[in-house]
C-alpha atoms as a PDB file:
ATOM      1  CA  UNK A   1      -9.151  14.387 -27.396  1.00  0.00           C
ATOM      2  CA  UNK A   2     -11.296  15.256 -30.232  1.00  0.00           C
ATOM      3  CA  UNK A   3     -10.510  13.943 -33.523  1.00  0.00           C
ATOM      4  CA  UNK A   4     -10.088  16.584 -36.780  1.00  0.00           C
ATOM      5  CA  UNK A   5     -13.237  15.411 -38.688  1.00  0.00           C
ATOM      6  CA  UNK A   6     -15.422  16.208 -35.158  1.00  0.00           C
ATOM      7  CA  UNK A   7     -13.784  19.071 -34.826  1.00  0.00           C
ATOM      8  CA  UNK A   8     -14.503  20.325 -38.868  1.00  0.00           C
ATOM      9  CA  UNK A   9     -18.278  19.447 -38.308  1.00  0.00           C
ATOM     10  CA  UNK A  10     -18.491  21.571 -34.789  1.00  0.00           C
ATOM     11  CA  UNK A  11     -16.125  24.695 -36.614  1.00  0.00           C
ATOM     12  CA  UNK A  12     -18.917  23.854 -40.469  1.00  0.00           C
ATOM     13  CA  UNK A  13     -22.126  24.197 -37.426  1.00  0.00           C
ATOM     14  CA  UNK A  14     -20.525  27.260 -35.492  1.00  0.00           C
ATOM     15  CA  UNK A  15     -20.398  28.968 -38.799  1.00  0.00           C
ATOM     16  CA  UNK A  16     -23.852  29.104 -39.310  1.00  0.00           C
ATOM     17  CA  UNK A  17     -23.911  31.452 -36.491  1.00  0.00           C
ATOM     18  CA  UNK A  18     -21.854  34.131 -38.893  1.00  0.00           C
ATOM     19  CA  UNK A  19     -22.952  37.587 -38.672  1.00  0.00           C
ATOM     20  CA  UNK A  20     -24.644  37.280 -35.349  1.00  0.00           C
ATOM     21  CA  UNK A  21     -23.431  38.958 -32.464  1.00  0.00           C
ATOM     22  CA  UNK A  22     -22.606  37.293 -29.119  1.00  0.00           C
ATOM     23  CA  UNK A  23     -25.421  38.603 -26.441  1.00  0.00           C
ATOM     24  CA  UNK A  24     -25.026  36.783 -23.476  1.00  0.00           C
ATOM     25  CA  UNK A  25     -22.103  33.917 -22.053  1.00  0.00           C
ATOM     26  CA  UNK A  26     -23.338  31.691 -19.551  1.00  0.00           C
ATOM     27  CA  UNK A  27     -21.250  28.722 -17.755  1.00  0.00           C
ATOM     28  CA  UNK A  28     -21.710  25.669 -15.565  1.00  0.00           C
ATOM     29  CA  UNK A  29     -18.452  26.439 -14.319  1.00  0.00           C
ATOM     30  CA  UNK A  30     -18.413  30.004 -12.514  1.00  0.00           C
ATOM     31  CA  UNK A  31     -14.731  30.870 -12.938  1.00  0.00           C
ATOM     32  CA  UNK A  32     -14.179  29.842 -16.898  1.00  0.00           C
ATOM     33  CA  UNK A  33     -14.644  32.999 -17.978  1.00  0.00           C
ATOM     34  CA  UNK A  34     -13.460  36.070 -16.073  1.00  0.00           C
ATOM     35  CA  UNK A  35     -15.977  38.886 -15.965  1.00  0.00           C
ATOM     36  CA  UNK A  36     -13.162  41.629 -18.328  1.00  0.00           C
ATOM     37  CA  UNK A  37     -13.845  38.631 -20.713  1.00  0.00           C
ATOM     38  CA  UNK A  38     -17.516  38.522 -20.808  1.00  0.00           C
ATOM     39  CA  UNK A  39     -17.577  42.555 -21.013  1.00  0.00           C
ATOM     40  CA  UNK A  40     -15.079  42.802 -23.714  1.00  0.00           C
ATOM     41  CA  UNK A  41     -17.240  40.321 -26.254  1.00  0.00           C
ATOM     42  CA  UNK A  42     -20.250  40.934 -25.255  1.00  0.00           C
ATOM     43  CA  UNK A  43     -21.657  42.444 -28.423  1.00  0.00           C
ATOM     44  CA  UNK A  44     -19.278  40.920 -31.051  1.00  0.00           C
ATOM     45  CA  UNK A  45     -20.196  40.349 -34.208  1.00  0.00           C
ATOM     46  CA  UNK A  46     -18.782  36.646 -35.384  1.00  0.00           C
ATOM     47  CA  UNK A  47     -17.287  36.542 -38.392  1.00  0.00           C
ATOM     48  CA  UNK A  48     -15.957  33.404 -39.135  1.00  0.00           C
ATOM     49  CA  UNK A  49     -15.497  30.397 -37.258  1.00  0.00           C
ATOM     50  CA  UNK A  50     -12.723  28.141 -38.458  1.00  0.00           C
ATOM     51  CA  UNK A  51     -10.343  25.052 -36.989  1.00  0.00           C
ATOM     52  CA  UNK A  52      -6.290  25.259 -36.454  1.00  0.00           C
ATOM     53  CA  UNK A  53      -5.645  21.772 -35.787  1.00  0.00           C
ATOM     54  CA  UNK A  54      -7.682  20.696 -32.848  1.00  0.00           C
ATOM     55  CA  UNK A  55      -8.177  24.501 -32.013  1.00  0.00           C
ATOM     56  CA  UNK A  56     -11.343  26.518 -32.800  1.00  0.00           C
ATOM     57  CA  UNK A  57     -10.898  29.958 -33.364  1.00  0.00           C
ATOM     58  CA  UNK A  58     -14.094  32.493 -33.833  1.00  0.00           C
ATOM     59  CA  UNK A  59     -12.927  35.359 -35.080  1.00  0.00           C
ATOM     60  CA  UNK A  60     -14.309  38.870 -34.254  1.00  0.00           C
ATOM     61  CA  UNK A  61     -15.116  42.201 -35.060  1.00  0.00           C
ATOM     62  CA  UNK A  62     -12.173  43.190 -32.246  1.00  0.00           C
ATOM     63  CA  UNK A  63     -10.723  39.647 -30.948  1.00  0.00           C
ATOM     64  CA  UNK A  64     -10.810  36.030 -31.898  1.00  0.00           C
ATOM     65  CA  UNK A  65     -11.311  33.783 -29.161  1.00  0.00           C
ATOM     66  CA  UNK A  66      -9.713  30.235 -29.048  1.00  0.00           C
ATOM     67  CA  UNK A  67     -11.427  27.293 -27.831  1.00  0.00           C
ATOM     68  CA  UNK A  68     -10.980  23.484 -27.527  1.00  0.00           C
ATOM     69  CA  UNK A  69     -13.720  20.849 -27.413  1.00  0.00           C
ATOM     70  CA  UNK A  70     -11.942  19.187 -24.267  1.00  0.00           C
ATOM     71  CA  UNK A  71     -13.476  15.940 -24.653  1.00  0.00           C
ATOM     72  CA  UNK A  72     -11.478  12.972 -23.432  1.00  0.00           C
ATOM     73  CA  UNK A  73     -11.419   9.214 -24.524  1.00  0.00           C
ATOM     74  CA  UNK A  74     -11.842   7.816 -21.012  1.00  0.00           C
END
């Protein structure tokens, strides 16, 4: 699990990227992200990116998506 201090310096990077607009998703892993997902933010404009708890949240012109960094102490 990530720590909070990693995750505040990912969420401190990510919001560099504010007031850009999300142009393309692209995974290693075909099925993470269903193609109604991909259409539906395709085009958002981020507005802020910011941490509850472990959770990153990028919030959007029309939704906020919800990530985790998924990393594992093994």
């Amino acid at each position: 699990m990530p720590e909070l201090p990693e995750v505040r310096t990912v969420v401190k990077f990510l919001n560099t990227l504010k007031g850009n607009h999300i142009r393309k998703i692209e995974s290693y892993l075909p099925k993470m992200f269903s193609s109604e997902l991909v259409d539906k933010v395709t085009n958002e404009k981020i507005n802020e990116v910011t941490a509850l708890g472990k959770y990153i949240i990028f919030h959007l012109d029309n939704y906020n998506l919800i990530s985790h960094l998924r990393m594992e102490g093994k």
